[in-house]
N, C-alpha and C. Protein backbone atom coordinates (compact mmCIF):
# COMPACT_ATOMS: atom_id res chain seq x y z
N UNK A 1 95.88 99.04 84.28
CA UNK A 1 96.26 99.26 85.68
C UNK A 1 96.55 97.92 86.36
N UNK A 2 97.59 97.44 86.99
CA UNK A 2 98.13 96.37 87.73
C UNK A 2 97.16 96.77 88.95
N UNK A 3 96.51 96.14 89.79
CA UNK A 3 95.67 95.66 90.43
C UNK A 3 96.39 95.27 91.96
N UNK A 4 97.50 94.07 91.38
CA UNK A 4 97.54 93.28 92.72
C UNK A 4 98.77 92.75 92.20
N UNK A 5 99.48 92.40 92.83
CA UNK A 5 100.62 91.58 92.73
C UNK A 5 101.36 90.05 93.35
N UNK A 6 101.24 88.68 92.65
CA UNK A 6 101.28 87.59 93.75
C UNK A 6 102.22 86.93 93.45
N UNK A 7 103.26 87.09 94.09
CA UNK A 7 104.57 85.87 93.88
C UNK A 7 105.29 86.24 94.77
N UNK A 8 106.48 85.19 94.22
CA UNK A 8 107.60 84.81 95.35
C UNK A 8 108.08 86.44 95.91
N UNK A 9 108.78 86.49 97.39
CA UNK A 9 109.21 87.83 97.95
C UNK A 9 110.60 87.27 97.59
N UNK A 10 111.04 88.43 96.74
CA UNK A 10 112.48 87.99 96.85
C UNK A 10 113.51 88.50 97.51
N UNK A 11 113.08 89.95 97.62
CA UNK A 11 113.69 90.97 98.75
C UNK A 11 112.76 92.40 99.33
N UNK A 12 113.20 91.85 100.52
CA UNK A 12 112.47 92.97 101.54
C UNK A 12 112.97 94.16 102.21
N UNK A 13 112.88 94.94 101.91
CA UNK A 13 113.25 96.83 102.79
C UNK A 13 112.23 97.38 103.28
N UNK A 14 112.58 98.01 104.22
CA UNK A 14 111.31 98.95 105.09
C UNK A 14 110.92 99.64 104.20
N UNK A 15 111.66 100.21 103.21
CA UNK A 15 110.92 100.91 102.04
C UNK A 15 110.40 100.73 100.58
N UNK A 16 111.06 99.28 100.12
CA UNK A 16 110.56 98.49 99.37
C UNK A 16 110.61 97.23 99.19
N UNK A 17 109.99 96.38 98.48
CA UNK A 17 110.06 94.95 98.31
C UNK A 17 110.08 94.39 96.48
N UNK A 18 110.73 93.52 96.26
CA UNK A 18 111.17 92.77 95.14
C UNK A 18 110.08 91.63 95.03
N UNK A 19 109.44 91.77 94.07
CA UNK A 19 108.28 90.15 94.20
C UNK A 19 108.48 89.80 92.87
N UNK A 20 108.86 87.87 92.62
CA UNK A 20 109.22 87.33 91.75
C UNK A 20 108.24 87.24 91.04
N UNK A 21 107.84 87.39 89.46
CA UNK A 21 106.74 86.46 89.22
C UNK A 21 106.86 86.26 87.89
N UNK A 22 107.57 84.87 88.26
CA UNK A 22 107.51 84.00 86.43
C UNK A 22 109.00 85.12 86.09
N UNK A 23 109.91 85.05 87.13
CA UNK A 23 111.16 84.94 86.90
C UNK A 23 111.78 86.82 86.32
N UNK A 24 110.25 87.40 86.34
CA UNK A 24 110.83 88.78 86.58
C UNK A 24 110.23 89.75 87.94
N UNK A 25 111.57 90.13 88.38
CA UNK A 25 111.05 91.20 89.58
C UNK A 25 110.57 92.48 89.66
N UNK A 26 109.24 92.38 90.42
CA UNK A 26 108.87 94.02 90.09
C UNK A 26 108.80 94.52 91.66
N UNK A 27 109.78 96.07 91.31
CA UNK A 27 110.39 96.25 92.71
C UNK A 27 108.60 97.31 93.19
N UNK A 28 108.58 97.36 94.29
CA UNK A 28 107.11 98.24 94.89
C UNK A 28 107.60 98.79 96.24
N UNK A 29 107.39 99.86 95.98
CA UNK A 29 107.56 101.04 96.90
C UNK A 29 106.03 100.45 98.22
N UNK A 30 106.75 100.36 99.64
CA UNK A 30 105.59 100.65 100.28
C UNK A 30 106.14 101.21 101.89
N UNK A 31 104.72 101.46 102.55
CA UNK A 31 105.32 101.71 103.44
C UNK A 31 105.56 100.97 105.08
N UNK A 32 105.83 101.54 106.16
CA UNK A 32 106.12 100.87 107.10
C UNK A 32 105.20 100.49 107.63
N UNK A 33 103.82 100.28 107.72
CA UNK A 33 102.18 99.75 107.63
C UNK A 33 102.95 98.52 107.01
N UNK A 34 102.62 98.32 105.69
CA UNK A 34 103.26 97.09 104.81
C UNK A 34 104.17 96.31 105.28
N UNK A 35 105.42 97.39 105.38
CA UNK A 35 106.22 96.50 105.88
C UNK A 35 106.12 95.57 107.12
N UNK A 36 105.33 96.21 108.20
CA UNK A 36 105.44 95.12 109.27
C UNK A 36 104.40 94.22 109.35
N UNK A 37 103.61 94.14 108.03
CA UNK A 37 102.46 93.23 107.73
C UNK A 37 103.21 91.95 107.16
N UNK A 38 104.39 92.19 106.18
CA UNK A 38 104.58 91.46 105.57
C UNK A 38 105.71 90.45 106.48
N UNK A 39 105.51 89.37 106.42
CA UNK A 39 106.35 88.38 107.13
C UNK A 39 107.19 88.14 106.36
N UNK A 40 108.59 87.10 106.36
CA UNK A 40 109.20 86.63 105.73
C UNK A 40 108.65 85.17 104.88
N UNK A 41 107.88 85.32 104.34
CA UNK A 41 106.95 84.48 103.68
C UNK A 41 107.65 84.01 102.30
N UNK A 42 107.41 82.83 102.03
CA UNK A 42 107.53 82.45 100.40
C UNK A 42 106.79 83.29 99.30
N UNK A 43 105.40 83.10 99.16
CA UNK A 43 104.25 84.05 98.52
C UNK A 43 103.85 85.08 99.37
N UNK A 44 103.76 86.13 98.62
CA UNK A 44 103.39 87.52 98.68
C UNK A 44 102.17 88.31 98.01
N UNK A 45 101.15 89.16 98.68
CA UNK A 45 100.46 89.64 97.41
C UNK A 45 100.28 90.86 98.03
N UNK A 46 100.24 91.55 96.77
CA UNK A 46 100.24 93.45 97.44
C UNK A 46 99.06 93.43 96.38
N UNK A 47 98.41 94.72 97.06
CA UNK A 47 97.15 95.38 96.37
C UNK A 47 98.27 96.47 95.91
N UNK A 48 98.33 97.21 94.58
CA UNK A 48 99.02 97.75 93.64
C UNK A 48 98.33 99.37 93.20
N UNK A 49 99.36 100.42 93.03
CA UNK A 49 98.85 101.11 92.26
C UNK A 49 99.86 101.91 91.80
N UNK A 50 99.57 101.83 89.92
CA UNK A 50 101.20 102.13 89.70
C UNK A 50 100.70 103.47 89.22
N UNK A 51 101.85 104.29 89.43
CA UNK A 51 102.04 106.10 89.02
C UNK A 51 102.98 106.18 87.91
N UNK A 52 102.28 106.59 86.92
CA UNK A 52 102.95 106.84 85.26
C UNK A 52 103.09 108.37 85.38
N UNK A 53 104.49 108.86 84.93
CA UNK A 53 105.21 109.93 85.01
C UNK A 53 106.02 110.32 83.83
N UNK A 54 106.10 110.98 83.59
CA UNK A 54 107.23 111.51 82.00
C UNK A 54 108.90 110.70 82.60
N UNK A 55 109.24 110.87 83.89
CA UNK A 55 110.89 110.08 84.28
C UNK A 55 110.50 109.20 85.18
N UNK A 56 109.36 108.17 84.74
CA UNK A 56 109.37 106.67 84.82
C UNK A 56 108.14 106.44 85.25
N UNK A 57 107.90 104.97 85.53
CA UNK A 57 106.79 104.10 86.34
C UNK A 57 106.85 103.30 87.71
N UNK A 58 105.88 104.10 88.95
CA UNK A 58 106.47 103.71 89.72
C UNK A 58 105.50 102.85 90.15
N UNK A 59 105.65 101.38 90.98
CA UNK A 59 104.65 100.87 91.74
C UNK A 59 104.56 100.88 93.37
N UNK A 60 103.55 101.35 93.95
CA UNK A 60 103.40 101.33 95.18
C UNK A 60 102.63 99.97 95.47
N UNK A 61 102.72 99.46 96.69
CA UNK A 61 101.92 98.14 97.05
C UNK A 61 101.36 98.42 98.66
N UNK A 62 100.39 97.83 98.84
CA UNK A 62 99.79 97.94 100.47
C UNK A 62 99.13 96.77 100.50
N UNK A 63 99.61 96.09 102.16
CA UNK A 63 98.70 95.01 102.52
C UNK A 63 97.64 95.25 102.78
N UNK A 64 97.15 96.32 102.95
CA UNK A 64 95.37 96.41 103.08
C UNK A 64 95.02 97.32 102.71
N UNK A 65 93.59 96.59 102.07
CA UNK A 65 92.67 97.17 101.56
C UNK A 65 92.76 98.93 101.61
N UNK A 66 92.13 99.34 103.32
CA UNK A 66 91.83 100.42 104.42
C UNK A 66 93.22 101.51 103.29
N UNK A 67 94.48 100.53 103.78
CA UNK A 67 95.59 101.20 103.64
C UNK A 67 95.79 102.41 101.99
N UNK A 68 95.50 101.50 100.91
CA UNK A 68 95.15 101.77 99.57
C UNK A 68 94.00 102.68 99.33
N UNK A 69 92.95 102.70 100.29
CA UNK A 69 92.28 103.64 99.89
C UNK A 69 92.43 105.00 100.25
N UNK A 70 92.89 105.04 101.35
CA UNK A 70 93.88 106.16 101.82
C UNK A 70 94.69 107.05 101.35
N UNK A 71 95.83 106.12 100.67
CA UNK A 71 96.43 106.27 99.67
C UNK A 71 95.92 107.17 98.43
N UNK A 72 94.61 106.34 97.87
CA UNK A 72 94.14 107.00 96.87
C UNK A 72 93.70 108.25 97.21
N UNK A 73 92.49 108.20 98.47
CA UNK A 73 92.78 109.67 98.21
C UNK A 73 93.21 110.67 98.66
N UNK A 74 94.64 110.37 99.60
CA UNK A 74 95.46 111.47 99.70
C UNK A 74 96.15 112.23 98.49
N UNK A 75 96.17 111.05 97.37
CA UNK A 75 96.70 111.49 96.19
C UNK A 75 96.10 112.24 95.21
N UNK A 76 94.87 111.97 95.71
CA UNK A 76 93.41 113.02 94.95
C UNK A 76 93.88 114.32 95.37
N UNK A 77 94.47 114.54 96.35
CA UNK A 77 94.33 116.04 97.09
C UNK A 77 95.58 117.11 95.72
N UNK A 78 95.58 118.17 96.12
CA UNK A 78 96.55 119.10 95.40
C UNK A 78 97.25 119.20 95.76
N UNK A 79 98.57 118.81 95.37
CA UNK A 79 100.02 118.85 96.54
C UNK A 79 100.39 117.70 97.55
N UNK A 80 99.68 116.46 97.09
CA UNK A 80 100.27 115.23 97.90
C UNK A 80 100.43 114.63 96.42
N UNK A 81 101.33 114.18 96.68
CA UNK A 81 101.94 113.39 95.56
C UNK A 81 102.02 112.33 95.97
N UNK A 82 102.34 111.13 95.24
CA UNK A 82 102.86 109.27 95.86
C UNK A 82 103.70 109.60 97.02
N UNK A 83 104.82 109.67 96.83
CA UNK A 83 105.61 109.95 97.64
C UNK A 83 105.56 110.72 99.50
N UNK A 84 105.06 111.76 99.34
CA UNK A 84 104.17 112.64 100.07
C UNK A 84 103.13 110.97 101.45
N UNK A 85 102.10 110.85 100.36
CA UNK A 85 101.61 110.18 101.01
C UNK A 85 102.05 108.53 101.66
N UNK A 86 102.84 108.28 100.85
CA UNK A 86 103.87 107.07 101.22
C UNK A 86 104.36 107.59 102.70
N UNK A 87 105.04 108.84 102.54
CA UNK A 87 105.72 108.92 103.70
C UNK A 87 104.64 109.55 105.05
N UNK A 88 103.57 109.93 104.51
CA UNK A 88 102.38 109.97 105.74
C UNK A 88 101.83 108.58 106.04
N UNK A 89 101.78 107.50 105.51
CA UNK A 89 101.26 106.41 105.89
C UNK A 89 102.21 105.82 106.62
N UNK A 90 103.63 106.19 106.07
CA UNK A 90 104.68 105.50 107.31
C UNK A 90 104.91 105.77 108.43
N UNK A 91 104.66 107.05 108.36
CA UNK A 91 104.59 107.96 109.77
C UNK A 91 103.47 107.66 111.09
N UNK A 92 102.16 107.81 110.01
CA UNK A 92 100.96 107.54 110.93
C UNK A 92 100.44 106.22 110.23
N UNK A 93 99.41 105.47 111.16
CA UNK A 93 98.76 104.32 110.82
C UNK A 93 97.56 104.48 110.14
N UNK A 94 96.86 103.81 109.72
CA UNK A 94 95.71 104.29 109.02
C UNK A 94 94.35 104.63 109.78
N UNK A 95 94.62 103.80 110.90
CA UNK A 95 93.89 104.72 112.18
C UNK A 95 94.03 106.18 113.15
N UNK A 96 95.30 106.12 112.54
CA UNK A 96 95.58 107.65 113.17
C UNK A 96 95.20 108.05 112.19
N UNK A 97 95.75 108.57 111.03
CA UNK A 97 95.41 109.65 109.88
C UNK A 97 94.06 109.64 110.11
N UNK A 98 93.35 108.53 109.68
CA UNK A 98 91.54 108.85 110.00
C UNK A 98 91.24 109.49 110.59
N UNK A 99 91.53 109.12 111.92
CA UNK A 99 91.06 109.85 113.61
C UNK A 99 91.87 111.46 113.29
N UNK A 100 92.82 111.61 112.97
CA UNK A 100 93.55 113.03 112.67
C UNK A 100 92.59 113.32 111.96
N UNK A 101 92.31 113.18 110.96
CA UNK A 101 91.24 113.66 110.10
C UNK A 101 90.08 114.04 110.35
N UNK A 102 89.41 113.15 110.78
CA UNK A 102 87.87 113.13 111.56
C UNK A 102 87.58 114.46 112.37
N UNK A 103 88.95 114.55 113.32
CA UNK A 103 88.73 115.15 114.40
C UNK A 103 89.54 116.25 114.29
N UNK A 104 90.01 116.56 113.35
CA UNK A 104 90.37 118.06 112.48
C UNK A 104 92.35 118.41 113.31
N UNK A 105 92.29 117.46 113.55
CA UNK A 105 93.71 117.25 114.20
C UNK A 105 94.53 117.75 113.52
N UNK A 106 95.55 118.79 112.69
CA UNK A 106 95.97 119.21 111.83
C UNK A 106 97.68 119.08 112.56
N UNK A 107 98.05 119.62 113.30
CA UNK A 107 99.08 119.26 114.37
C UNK A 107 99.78 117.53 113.53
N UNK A 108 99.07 116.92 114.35
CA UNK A 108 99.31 115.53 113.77
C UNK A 108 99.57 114.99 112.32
N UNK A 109 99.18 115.41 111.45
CA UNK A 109 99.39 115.40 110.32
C UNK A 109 100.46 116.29 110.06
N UNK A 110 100.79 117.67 110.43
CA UNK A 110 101.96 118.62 110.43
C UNK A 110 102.94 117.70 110.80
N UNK A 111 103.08 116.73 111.84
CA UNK A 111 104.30 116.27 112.37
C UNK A 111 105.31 115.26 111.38
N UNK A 112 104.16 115.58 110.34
CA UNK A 112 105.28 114.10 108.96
C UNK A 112 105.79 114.44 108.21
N UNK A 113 107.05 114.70 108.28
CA UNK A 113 107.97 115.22 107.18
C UNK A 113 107.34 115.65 105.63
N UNK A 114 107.79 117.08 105.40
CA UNK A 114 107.06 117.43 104.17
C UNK A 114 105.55 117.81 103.82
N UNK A 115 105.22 117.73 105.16
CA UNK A 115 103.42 118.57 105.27
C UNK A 115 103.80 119.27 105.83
N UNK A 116 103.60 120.82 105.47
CA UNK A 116 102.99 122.07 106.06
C UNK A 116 101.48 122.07 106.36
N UNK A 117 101.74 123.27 107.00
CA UNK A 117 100.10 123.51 107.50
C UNK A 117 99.12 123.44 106.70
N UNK A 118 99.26 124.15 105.24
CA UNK A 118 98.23 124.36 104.49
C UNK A 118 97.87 122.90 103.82
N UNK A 119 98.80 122.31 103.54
CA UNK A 119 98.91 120.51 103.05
C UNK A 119 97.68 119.80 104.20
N UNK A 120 98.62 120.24 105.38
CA UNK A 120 97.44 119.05 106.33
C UNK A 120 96.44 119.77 106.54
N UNK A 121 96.27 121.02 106.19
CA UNK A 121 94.16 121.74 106.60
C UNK A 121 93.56 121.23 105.19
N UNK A 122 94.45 120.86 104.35
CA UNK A 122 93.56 120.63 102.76
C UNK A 122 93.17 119.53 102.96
N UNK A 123 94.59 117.83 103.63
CA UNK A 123 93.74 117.03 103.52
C UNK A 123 92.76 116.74 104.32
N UNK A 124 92.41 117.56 105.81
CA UNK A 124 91.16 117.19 106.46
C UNK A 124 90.28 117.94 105.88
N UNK A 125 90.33 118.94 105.15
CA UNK A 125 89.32 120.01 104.52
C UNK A 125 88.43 118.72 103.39
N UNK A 126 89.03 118.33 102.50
CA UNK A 126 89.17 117.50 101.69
C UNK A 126 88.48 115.88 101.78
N UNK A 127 89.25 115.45 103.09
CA UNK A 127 88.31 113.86 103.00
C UNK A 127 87.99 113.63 104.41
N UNK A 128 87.58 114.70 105.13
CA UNK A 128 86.74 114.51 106.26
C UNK A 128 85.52 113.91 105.98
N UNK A 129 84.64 114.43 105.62
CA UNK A 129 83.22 114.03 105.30
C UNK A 129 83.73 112.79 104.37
N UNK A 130 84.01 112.42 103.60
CA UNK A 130 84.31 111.17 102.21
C UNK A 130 84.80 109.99 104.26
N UNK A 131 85.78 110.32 104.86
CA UNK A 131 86.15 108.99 105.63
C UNK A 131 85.28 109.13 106.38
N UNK A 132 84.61 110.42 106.71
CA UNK A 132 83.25 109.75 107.49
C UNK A 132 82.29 108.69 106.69
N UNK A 133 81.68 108.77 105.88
CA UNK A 133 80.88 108.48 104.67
C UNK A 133 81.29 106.41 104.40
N UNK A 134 82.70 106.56 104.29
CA UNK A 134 83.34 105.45 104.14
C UNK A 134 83.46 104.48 105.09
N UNK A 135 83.45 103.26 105.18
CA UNK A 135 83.34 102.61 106.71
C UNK A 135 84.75 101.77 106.03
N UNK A 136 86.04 101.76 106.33
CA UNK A 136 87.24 101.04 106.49
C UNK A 136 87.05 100.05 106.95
N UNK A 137 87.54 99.11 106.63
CA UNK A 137 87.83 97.51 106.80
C UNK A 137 89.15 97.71 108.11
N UNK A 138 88.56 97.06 108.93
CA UNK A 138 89.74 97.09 110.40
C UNK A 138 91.27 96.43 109.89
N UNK A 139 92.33 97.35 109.83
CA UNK A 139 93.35 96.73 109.80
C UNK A 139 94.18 96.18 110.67
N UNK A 140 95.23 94.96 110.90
CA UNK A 140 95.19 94.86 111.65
C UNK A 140 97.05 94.88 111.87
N UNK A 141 97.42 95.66 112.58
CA UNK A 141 99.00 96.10 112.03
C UNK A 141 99.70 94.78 113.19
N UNK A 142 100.61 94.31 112.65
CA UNK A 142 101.28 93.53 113.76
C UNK A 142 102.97 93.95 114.00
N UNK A 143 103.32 94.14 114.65
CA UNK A 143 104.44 94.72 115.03
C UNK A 143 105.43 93.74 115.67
N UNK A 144 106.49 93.56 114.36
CA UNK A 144 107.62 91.91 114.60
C UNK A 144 108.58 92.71 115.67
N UNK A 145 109.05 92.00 116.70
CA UNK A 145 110.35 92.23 117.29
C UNK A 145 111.24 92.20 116.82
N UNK A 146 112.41 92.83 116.83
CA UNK A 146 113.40 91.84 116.08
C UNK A 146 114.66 91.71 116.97
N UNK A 147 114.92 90.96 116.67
CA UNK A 147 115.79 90.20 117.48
C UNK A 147 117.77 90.55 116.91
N UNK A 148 117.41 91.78 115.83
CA UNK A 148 118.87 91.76 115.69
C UNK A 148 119.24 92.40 116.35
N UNK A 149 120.72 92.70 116.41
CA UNK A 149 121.50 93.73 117.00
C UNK A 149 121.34 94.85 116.58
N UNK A 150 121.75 95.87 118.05
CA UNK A 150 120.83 97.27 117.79
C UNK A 150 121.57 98.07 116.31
N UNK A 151 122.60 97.58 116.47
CA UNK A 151 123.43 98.60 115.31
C UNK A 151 123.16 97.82 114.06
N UNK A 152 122.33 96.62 113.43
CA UNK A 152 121.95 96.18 112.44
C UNK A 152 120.76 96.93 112.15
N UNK A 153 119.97 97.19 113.43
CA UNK A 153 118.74 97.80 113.30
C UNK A 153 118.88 99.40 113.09
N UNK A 154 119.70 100.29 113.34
CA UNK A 154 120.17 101.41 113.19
C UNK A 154 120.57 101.48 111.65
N UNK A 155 121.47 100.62 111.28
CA UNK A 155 121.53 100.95 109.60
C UNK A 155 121.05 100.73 108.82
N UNK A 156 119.61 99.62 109.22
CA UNK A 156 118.62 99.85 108.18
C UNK A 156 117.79 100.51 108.48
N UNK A 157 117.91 101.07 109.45
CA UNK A 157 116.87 102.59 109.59
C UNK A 157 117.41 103.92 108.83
N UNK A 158 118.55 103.80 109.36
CA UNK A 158 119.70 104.87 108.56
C UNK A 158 119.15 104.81 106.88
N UNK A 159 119.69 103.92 106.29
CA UNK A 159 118.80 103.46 105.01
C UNK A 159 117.55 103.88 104.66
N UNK A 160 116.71 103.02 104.98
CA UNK A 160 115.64 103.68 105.21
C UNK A 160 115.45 105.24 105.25
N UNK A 161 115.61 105.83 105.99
CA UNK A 161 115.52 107.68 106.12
C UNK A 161 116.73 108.02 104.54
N UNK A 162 117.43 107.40 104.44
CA UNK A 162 118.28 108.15 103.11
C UNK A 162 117.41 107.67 102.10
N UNK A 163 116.65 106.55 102.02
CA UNK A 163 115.91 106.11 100.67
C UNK A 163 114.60 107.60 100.56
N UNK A 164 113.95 107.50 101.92
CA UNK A 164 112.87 108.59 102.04
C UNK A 164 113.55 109.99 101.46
N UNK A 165 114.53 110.15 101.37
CA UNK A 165 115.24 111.70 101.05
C UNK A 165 115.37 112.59 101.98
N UNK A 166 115.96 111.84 103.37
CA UNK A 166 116.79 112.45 104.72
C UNK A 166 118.07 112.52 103.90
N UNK A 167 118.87 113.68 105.01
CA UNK A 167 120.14 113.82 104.64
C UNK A 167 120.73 112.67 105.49
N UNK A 168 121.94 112.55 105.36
CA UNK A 168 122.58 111.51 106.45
C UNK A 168 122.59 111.91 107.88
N UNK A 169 123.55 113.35 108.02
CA UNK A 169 123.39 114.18 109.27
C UNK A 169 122.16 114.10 110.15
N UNK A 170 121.05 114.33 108.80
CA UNK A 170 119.79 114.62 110.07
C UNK A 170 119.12 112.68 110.52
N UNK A 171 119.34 112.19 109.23
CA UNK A 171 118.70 111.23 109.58
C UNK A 171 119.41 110.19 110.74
N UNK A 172 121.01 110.44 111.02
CA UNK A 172 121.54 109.93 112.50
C UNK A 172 121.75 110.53 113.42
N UNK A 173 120.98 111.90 113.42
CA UNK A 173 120.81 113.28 114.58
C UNK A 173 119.32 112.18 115.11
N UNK A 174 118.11 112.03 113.92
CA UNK A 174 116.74 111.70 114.14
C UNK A 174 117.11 110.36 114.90
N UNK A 175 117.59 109.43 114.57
CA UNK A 175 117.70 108.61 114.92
C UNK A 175 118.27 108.04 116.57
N UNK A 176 119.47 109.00 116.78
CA UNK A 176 120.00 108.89 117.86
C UNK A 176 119.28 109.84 118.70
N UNK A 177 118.57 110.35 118.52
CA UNK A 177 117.49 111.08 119.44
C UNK A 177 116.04 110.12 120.09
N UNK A 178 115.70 109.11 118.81
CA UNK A 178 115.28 108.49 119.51
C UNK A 178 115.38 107.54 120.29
N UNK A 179 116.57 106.82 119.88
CA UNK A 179 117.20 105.47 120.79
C UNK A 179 117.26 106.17 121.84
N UNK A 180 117.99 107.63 122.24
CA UNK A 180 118.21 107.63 123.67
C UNK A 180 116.87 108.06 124.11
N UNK A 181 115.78 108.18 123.90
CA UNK A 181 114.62 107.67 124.66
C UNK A 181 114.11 107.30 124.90
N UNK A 182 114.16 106.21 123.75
CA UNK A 182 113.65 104.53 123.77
C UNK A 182 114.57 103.47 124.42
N UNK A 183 115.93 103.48 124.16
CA UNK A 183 116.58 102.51 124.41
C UNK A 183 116.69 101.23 123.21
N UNK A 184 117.77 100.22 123.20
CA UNK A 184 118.10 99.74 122.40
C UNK A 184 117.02 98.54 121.48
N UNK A 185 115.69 98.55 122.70
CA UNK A 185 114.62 97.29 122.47
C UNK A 185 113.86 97.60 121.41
N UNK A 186 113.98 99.05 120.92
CA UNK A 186 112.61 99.27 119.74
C UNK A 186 112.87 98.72 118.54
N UNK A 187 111.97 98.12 117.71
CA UNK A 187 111.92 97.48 116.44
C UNK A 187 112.03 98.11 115.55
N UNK A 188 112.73 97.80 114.12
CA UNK A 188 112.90 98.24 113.66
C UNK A 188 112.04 99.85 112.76
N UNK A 189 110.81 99.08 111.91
CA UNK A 189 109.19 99.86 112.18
C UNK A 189 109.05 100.94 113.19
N UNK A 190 109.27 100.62 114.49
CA UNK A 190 108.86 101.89 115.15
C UNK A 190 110.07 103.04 115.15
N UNK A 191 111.32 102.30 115.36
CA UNK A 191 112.71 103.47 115.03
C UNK A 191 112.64 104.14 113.62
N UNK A 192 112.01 103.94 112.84
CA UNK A 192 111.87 104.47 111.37
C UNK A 192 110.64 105.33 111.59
N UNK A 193 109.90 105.07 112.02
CA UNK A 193 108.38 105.58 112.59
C UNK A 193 108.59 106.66 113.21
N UNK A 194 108.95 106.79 114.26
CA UNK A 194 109.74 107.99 115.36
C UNK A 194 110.30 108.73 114.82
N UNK A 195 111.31 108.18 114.04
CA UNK A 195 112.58 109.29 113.13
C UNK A 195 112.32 110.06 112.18
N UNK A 196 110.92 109.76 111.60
CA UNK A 196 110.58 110.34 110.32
C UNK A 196 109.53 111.76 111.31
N UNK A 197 109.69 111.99 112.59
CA UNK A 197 108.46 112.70 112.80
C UNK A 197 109.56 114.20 112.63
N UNK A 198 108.60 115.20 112.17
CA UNK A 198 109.62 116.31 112.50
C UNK A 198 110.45 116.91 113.68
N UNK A 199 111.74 116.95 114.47
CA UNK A 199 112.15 117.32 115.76
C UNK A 199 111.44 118.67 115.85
């Protein structure tokens, strides 16, 4: 089991990242938590956990700790898969899902693309008591501005939602639904964040 991962960033997406090490790249799926942890930095290190499958090997990476364990055991559950939970951690923070959890919030968890009802009553059914039990390490999410132009920031959101497995239609229906209620200032992270919630 790969553990952790530490080298050069060679390329960065809201939905994955390229890390050099000793001249081969191993691409890692993560999510928008990660992504707005990770700066444009020389060295990089992701906490790792790779998913072996009959049509391939995939690696997921998370800057924290909190984040990975989450991870793990949403993936414990029946019917969350990597993927699944990738796209609930992008959606919600690891303080929301908790607090959703804790507090039997099922609604909230419904709102992330690809959970039905019975999905989100399993996972609070499931690791209510375990995240009570567990005391999480405080994460601490930082949220970059960015300073590009709005329509740079629109097509890598666009991106983004087609990598997740949006159609195009819906994912610039989702999208332009939220700019016009946000306006052109939101960062990239949160326009991907918003867009992924169900309309």
């Amino acid at each position: 089991m790969i553990a952790y991962l530490k080298g050069r960033l060679a390329y960065k997406d809201p939905t994955f990242v390229i890390i050099d090490i000793s001249g081969v790249g191993y691409q890692v799926k993560i999510s928008l938590q990660t992504y707005s942890q990770i700066k444009d930095e020389e060295q990089i290190m992701l906490l790792t956990y790779l998913s072996i499958k009959e049509d391939g090997h995939t690696l997921y990476g998370f800057g924290q700790e909190s984040e990975k364990k989450l991870f793990l055991n949403l993936i414990s559950i029946s019917g969350v898969g990597p993927n699944t939970a990738l796209m609930i951690l992008s959606s919600l923070s690891s303080e929301e899902l908790e607090s959703a959890i804790v507090n039997e919030d099922a609604r909230t968890i419904q709102n992330v693309k690809g959970v039905g009802t019975k999905t989100a009553q399993r996972i609070i059914l499931e690791l209510k008591d375990k995240i009570k039990k567990e005391s999480f390490s405080d994460s601490v999410i930082q949220t970059s501005a960015f300073s590009k132009s709005n329509n740079k920031t629109k097509e890598e959101a666009l991106q983004a939602l087609l990598t997740l497995g949006f159609t195009k239609a819906v994912a610039e229906k989702n999208i332009a639904t939220v700019l016009k209620k946000t306006g052109p200032e939101i960062s990239l992270e949160e326009l991907i964040k918003a867009s992924l919630k169900n309309p």
